[in-house]
PDB file of N, CA and C in Angstrom:
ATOM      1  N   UNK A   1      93.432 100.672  94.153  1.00  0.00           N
ATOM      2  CA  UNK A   1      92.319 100.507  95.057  1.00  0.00           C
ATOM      3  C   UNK A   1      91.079 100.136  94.250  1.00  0.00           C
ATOM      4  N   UNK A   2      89.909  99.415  94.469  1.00  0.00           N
ATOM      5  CA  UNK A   2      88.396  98.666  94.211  1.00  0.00           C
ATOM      6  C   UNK A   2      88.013  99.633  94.428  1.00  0.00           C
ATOM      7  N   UNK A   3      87.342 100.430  93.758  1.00  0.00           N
ATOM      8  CA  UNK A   3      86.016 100.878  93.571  1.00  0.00           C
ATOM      9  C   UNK A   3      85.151 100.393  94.882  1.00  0.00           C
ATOM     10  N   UNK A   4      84.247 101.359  95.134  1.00  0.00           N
ATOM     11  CA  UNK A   4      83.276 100.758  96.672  1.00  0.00           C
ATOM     12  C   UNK A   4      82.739 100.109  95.930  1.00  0.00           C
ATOM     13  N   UNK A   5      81.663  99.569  94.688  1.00  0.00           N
ATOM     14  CA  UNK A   5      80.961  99.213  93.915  1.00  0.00           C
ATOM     15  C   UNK A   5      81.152  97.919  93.555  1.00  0.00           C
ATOM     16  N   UNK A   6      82.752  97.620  93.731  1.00  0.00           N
ATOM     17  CA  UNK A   6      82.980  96.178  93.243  1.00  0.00           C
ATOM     18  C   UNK A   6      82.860  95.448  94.454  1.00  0.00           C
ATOM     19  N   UNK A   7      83.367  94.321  94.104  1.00  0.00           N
ATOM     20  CA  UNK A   7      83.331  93.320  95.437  1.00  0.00           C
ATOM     21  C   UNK A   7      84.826  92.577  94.928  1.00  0.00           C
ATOM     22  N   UNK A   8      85.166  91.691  95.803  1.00  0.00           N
ATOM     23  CA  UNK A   8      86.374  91.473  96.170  1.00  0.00           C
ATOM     24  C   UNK A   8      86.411  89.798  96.722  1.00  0.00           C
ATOM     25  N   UNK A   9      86.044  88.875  95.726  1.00  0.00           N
ATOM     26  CA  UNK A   9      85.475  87.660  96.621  1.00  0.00           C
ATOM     27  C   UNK A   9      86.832  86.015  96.060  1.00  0.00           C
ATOM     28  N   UNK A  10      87.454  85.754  97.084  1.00  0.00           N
ATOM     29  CA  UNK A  10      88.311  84.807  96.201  1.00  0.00           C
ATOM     30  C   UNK A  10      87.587  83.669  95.209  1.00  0.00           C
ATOM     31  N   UNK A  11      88.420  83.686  94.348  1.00  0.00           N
ATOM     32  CA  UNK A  11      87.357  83.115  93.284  1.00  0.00           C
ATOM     33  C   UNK A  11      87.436  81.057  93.694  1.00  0.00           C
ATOM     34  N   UNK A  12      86.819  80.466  93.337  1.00  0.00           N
ATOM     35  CA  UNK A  12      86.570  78.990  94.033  1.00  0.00           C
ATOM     36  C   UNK A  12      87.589  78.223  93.615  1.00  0.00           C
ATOM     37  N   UNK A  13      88.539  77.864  94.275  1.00  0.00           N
ATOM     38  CA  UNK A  13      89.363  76.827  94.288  1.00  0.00           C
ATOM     39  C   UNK A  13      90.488  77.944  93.722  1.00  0.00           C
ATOM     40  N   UNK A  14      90.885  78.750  94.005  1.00  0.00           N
ATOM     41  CA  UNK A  14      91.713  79.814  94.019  1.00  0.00           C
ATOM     42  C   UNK A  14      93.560  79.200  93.604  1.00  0.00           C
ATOM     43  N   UNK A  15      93.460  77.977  94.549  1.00  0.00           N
ATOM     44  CA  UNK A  15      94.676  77.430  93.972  1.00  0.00           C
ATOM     45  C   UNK A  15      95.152  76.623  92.750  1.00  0.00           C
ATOM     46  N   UNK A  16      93.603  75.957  92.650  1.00  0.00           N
ATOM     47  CA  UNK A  16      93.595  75.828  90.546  1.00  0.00           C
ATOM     48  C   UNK A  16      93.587  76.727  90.111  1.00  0.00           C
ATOM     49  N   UNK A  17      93.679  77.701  89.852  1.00  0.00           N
ATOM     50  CA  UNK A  17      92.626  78.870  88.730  1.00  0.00           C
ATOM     51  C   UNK A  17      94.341  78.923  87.972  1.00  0.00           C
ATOM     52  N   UNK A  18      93.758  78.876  86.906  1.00  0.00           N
ATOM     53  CA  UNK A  18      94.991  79.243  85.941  1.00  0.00           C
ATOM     54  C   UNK A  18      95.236  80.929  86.017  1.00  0.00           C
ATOM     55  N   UNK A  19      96.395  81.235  86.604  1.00  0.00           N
ATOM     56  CA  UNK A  19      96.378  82.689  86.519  1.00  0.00           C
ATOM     57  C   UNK A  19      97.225  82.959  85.073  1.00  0.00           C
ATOM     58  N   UNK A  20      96.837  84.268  84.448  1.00  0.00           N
ATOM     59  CA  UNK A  20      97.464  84.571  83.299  1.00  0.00           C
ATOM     60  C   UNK A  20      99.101  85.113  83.167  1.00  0.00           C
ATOM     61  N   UNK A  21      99.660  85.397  82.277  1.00  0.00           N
ATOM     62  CA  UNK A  21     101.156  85.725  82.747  1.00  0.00           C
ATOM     63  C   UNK A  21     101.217  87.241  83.039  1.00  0.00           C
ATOM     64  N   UNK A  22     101.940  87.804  83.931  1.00  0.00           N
ATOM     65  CA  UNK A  22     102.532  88.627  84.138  1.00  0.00           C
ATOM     66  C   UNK A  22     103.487  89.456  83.596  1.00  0.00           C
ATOM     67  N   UNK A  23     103.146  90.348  82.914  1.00  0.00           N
ATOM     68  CA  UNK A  23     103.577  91.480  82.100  1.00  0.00           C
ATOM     69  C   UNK A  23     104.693  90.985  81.571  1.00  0.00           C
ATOM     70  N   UNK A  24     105.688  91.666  80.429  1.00  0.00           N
ATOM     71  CA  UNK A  24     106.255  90.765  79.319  1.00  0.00           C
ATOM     72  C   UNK A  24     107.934  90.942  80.011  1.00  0.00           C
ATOM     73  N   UNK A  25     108.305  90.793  81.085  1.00  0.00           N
ATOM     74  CA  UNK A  25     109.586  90.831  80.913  1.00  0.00           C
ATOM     75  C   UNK A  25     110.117  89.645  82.286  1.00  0.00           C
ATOM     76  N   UNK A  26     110.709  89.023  82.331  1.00  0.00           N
ATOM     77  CA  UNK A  26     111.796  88.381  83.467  1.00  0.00           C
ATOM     78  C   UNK A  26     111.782  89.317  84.439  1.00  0.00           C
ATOM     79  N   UNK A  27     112.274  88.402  85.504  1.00  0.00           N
ATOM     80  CA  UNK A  27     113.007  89.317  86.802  1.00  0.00           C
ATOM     81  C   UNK A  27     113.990  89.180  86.425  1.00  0.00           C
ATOM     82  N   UNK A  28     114.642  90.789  86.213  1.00  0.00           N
ATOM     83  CA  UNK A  28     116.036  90.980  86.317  1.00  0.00           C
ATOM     84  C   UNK A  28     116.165  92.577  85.385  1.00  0.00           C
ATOM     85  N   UNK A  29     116.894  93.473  86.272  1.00  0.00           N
ATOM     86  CA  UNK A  29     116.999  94.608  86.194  1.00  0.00           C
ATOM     87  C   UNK A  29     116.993  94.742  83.862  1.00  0.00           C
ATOM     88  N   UNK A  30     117.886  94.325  83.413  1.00  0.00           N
ATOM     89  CA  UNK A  30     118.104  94.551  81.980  1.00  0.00           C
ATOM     90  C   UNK A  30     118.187  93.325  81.316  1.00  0.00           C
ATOM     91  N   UNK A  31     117.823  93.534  80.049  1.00  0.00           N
ATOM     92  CA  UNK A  31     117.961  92.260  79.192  1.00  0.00           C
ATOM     93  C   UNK A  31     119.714  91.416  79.928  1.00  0.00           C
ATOM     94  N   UNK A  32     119.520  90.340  79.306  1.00  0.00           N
ATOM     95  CA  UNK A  32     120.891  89.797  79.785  1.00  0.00           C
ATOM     96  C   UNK A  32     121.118  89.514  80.899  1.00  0.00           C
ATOM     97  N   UNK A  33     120.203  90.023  82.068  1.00  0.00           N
ATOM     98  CA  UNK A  33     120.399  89.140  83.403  1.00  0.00           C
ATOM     99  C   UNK A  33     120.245  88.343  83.927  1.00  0.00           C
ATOM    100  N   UNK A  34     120.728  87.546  84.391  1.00  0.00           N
ATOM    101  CA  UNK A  34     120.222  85.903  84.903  1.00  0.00           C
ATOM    102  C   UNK A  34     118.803  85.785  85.287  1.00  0.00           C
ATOM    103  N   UNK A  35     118.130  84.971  84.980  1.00  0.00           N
ATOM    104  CA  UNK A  35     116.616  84.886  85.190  1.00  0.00           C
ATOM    105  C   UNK A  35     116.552  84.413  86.399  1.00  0.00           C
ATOM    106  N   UNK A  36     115.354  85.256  87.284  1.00  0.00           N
ATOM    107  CA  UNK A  36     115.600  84.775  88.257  1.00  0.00           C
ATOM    108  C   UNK A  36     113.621  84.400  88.280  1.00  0.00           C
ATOM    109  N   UNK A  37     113.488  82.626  88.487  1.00  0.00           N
ATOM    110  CA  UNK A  37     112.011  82.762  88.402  1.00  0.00           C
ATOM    111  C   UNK A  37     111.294  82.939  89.558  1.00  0.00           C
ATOM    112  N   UNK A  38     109.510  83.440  89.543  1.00  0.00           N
ATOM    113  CA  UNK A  38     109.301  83.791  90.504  1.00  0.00           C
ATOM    114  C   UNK A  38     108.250  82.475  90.502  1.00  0.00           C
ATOM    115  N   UNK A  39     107.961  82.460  91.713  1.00  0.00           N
ATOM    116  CA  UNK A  39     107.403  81.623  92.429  1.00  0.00           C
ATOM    117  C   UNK A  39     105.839  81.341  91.709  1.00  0.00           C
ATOM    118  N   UNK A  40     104.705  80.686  92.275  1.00  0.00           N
ATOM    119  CA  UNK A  40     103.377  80.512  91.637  1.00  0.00           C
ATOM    120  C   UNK A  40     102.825  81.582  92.340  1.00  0.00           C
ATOM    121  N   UNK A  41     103.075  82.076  93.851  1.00  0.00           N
ATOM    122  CA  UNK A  41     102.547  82.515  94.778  1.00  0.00           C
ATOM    123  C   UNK A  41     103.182  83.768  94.379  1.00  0.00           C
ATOM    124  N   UNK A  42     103.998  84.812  94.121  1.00  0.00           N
ATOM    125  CA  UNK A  42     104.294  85.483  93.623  1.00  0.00           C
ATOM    126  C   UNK A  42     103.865  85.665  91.893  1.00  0.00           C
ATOM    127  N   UNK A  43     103.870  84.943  91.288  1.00  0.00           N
ATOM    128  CA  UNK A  43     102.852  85.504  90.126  1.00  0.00           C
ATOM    129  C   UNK A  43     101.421  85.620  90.500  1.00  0.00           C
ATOM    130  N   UNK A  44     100.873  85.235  91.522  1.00  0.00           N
ATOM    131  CA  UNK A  44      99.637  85.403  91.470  1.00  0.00           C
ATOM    132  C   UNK A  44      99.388  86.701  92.102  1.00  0.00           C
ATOM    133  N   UNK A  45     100.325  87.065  92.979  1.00  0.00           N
ATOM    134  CA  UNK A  45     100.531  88.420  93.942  1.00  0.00           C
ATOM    135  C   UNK A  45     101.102  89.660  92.855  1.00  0.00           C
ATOM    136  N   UNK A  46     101.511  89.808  92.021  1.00  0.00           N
ATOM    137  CA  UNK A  46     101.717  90.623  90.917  1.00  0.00           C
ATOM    138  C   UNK A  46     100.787  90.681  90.203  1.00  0.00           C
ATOM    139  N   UNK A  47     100.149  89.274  89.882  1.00  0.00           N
ATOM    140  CA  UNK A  47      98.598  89.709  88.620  1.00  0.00           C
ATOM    141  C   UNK A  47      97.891  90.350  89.736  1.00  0.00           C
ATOM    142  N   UNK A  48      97.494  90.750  90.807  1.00  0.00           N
ATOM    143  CA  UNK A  48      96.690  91.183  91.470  1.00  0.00           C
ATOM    144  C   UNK A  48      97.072  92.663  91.913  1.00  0.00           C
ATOM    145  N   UNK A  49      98.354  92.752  91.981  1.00  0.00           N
ATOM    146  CA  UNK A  49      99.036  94.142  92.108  1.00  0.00           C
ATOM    147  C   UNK A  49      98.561  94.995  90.938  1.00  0.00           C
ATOM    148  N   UNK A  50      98.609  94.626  89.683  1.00  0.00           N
ATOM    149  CA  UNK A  50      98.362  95.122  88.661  1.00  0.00           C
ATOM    150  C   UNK A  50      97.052  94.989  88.199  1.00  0.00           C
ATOM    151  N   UNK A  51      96.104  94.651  88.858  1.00  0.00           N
ATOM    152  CA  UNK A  51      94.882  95.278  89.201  1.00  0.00           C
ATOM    153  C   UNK A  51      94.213  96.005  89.799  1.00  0.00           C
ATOM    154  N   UNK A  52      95.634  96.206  90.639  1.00  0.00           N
ATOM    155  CA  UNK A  52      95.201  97.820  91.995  1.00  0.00           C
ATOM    156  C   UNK A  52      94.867  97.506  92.913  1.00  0.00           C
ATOM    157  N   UNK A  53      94.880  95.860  93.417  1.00  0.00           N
ATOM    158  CA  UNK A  53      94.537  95.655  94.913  1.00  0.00           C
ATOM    159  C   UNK A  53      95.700  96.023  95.820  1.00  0.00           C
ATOM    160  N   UNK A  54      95.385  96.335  96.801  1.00  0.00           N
ATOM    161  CA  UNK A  54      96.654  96.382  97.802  1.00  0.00           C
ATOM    162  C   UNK A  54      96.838  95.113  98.634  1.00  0.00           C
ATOM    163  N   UNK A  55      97.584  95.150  99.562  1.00  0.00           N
ATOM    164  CA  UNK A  55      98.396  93.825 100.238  1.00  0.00           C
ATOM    165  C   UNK A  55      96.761  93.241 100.900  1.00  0.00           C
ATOM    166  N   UNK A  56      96.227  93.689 101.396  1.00  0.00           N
ATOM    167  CA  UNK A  56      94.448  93.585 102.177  1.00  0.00           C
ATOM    168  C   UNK A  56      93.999  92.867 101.323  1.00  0.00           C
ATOM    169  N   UNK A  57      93.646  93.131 100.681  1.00  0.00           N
ATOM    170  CA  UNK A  57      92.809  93.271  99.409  1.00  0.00           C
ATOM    171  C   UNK A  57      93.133  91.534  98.579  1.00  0.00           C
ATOM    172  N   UNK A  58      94.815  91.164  98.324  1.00  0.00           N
ATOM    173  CA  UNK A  58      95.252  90.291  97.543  1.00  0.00           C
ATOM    174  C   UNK A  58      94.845  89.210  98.555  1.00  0.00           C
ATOM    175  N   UNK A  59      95.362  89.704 100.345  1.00  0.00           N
ATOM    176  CA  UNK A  59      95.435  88.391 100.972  1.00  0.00           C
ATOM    177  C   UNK A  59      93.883  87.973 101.458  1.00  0.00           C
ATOM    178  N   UNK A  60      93.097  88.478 101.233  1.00  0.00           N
ATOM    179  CA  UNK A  60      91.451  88.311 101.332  1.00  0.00           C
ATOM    180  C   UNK A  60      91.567  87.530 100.226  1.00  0.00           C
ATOM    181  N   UNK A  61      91.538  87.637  98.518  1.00  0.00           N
ATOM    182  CA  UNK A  61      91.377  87.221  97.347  1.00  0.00           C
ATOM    183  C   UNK A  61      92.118  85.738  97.585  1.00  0.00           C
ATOM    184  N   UNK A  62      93.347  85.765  97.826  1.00  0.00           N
ATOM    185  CA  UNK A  62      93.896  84.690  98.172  1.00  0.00           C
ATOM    186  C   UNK A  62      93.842  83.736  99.218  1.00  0.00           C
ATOM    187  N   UNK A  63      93.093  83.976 100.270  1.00  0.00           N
ATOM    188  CA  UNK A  63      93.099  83.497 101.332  1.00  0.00           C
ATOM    189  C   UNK A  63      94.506  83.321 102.243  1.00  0.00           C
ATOM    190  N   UNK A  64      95.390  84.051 101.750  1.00  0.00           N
ATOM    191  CA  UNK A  64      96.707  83.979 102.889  1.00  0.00           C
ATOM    192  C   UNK A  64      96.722  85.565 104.163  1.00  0.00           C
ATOM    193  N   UNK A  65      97.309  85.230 104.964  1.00  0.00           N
ATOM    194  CA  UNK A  65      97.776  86.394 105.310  1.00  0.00           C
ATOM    195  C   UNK A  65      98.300  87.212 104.884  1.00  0.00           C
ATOM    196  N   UNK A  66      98.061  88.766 105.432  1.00  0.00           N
ATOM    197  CA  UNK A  66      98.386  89.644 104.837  1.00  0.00           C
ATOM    198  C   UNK A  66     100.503  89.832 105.378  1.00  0.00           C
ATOM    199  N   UNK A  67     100.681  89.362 105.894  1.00  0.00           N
ATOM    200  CA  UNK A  67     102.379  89.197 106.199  1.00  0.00           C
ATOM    201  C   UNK A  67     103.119  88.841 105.311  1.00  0.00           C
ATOM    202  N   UNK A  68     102.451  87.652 104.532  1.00  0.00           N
ATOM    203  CA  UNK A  68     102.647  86.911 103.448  1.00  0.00           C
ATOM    204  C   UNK A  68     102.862  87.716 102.940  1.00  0.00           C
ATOM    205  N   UNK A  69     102.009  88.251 102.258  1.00  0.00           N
ATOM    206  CA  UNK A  69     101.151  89.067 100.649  1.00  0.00           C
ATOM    207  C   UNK A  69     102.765  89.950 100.972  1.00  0.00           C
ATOM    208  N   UNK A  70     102.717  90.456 101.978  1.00  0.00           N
ATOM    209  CA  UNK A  70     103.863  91.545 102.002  1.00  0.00           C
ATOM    210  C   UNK A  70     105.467  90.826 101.733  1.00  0.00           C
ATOM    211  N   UNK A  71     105.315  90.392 102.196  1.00  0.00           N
ATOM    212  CA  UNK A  71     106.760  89.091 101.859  1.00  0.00           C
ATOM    213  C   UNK A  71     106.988  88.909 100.510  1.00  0.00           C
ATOM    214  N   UNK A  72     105.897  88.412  99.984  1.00  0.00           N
ATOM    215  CA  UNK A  72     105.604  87.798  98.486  1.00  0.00           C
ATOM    216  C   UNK A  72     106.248  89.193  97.666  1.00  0.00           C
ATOM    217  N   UNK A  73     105.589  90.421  97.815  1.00  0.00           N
ATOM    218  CA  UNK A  73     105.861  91.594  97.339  1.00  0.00           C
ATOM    219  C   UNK A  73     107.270  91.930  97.362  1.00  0.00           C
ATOM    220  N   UNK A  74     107.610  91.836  98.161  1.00  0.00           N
ATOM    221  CA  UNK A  74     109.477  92.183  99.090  1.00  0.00           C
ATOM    222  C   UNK A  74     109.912  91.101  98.224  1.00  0.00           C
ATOM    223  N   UNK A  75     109.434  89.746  97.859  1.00  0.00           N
ATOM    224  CA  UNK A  75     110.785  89.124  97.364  1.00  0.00           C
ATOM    225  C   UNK A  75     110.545  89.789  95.938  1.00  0.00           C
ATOM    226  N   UNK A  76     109.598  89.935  94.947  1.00  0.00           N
ATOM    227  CA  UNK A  76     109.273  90.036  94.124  1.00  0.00           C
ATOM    228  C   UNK A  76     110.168  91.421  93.828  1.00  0.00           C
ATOM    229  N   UNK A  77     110.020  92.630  94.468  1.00  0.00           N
ATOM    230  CA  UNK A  77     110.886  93.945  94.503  1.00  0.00           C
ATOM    231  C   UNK A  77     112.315  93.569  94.226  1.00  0.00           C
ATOM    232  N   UNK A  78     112.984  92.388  94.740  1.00  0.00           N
ATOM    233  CA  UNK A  78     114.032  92.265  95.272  1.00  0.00           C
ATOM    234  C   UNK A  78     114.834  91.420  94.041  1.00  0.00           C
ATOM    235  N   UNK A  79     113.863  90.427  93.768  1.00  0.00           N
ATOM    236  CA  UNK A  79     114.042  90.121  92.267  1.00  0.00           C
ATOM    237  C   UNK A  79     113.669  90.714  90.930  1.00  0.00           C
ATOM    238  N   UNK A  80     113.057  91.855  90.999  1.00  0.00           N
ATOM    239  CA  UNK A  80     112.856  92.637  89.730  1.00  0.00           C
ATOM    240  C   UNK A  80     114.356  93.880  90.263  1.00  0.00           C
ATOM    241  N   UNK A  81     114.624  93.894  91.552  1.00  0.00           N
ATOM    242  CA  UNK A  81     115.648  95.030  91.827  1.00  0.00           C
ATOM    243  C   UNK A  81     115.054  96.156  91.873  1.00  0.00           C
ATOM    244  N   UNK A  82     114.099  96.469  91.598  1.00  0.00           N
ATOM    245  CA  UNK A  82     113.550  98.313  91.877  1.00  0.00           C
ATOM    246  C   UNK A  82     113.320  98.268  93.568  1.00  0.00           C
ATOM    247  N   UNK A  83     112.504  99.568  93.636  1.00  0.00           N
ATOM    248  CA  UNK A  83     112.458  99.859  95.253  1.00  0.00           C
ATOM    249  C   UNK A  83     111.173  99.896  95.491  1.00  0.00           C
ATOM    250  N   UNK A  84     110.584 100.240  94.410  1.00  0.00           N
ATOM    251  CA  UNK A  84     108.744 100.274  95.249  1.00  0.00           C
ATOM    252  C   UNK A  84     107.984  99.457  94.540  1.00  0.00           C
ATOM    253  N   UNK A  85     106.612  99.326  95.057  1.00  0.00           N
ATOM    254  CA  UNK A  85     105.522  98.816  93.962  1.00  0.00           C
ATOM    255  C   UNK A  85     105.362  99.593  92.868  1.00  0.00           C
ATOM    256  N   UNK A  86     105.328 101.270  92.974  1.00  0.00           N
ATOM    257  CA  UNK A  86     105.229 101.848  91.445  1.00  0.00           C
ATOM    258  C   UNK A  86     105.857 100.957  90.496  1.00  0.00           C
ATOM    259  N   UNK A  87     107.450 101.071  91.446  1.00  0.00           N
ATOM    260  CA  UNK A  87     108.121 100.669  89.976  1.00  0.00           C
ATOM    261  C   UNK A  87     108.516  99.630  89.287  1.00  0.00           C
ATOM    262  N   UNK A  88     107.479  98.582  90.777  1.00  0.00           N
ATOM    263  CA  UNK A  88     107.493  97.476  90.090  1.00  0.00           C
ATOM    264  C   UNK A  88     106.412  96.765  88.658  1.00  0.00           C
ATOM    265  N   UNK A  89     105.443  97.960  89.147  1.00  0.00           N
ATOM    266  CA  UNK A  89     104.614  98.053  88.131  1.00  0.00           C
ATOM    267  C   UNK A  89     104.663  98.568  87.199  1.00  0.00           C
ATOM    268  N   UNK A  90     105.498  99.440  86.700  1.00  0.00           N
ATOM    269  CA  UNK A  90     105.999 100.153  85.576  1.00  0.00           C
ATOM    270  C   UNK A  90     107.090  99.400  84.609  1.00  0.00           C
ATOM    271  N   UNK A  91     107.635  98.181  85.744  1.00  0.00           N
ATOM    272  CA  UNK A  91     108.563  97.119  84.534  1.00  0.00           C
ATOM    273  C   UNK A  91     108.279  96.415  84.004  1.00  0.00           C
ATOM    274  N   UNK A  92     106.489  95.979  84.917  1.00  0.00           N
ATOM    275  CA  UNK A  92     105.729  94.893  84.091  1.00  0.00           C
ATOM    276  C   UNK A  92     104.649  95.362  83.021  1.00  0.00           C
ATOM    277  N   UNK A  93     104.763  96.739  83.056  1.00  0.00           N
ATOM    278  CA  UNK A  93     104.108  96.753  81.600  1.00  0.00           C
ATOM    279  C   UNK A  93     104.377  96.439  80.507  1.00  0.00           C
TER     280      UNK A  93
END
Protein backbone atom coordinates (compact mmCIF):
# COMPACT_ATOMS: atom_id res chain seq x y z
CA UNK A 1 0.00 0.00 0.00
CA UNK A 2 1.19 4.17 -0.82
CA UNK A 3 1.66 5.97 1.93
CA UNK A 4 -1.31 8.85 2.12
CA UNK A 5 1.69 11.28 1.41
CA UNK A 6 2.62 9.94 -1.91
CA UNK A 7 0.74 10.35 -4.98
CA UNK A 8 0.11 7.84 -7.53
CA UNK A 9 0.11 9.58 -11.07
CA UNK A 10 0.74 7.42 -14.43
CA UNK A 11 3.86 8.55 -15.56
CA UNK A 12 3.60 10.27 -19.46
CA UNK A 13 3.49 8.04 -22.21
CA UNK A 14 3.34 5.08 -19.82
CA UNK A 15 3.54 2.71 -22.79
CA UNK A 16 7.16 3.91 -23.76
CA UNK A 17 8.67 4.08 -20.41
CA UNK A 18 11.31 1.53 -20.30
CA UNK A 19 10.30 -0.54 -17.33
CA UNK A 20 13.26 -2.21 -15.43
CA UNK A 21 13.54 -6.09 -15.09
CA UNK A 22 11.79 -7.98 -12.72
CA UNK A 23 13.46 -9.75 -9.99
CA UNK A 24 16.21 -12.37 -11.01
CA UNK A 25 14.50 -15.53 -11.85
CA UNK A 26 12.15 -16.99 -14.98
CA UNK A 27 8.69 -18.18 -14.68
CA UNK A 28 8.88 -21.52 -13.70
CA UNK A 29 8.57 -23.26 -10.39
CA UNK A 30 12.72 -24.58 -10.27
CA UNK A 31 15.75 -24.10 -12.18
CA UNK A 32 15.32 -26.38 -15.29
CA UNK A 33 11.82 -25.54 -16.17
CA UNK A 34 10.70 -24.56 -19.42
CA UNK A 35 10.65 -20.81 -19.62
CA UNK A 36 7.66 -19.62 -19.81
CA UNK A 37 7.86 -15.67 -20.97
CA UNK A 38 5.76 -13.13 -19.57
CA UNK A 39 4.16 -10.69 -21.43
CA UNK A 40 5.21 -6.58 -21.53
CA UNK A 41 1.90 -6.02 -19.71
CA UNK A 42 2.65 -8.44 -17.11
CA UNK A 43 6.18 -7.25 -16.42
CA UNK A 44 4.97 -4.02 -15.93
CA UNK A 45 2.15 -5.40 -13.45
CA UNK A 46 4.87 -7.23 -11.28
CA UNK A 47 7.36 -4.12 -11.24
CA UNK A 48 4.44 -2.42 -9.66
CA UNK A 49 3.39 -5.32 -7.39
CA UNK A 50 6.73 -5.08 -5.94
CA UNK A 51 6.30 -1.70 -5.06
CA UNK A 52 3.23 -2.40 -2.95
CA UNK A 53 0.60 -1.10 -5.19
CA UNK A 54 -2.43 -3.15 -5.25
CA UNK A 55 -4.63 -4.14 -8.36
CA UNK A 56 -6.38 -0.13 -7.90
CA UNK A 57 -3.54 1.37 -7.56
CA UNK A 58 -1.45 -0.46 -10.81
CA UNK A 59 -4.65 -0.02 -13.03
CA UNK A 60 -4.85 3.90 -12.25
CA UNK A 61 -0.77 3.98 -12.89
CA UNK A 62 -1.40 2.13 -16.00
CA UNK A 63 -4.38 3.36 -17.29
CA UNK A 64 -6.11 -0.17 -17.79
CA UNK A 65 -8.82 -1.60 -15.93
CA UNK A 66 -8.73 -2.93 -12.87
CA UNK A 67 -10.18 -6.64 -14.34
CA UNK A 68 -7.20 -6.57 -16.34
CA UNK A 69 -4.61 -5.75 -13.63
CA UNK A 70 -6.32 -8.85 -11.98
CA UNK A 71 -6.01 -11.14 -14.99
CA UNK A 72 -2.48 -9.94 -15.65
CA UNK A 73 -1.77 -11.09 -11.91
CA UNK A 74 -3.70 -14.64 -12.33
CA UNK A 75 -1.70 -15.34 -15.42
CA UNK A 76 1.47 -14.26 -13.87
CA UNK A 77 0.61 -16.67 -10.48
CA UNK A 78 -0.08 -19.32 -12.89
CA UNK A 79 3.14 -19.04 -14.68
CA UNK A 80 5.42 -18.58 -11.72
CA UNK A 81 2.97 -21.70 -10.23
CA UNK A 82 2.64 -20.38 -6.59
CA UNK A 83 -0.85 -19.45 -5.18
CA UNK A 84 -0.76 -15.93 -3.94
CA UNK A 85 0.80 -12.55 -4.50
CA UNK A 86 2.97 -13.08 -1.24
CA UNK A 87 4.46 -15.73 -2.89
CA UNK A 88 4.72 -14.41 -5.86
CA UNK A 89 6.71 -11.85 -4.45
CA UNK A 90 8.96 -13.81 -2.47
CA UNK A 91 10.24 -15.70 -5.89
CA UNK A 92 11.03 -12.48 -7.36
CA UNK A 93 13.36 -11.46 -4.95
Amino acid sequence: MVASNHTISRPPHAAACAWPAVGGRRAGPVDGAPFIPLTQAERRVLFLLQQGLSNKEISHVLGRAEPTIKNQVASCLRKYQVPSRTRLLAVLR
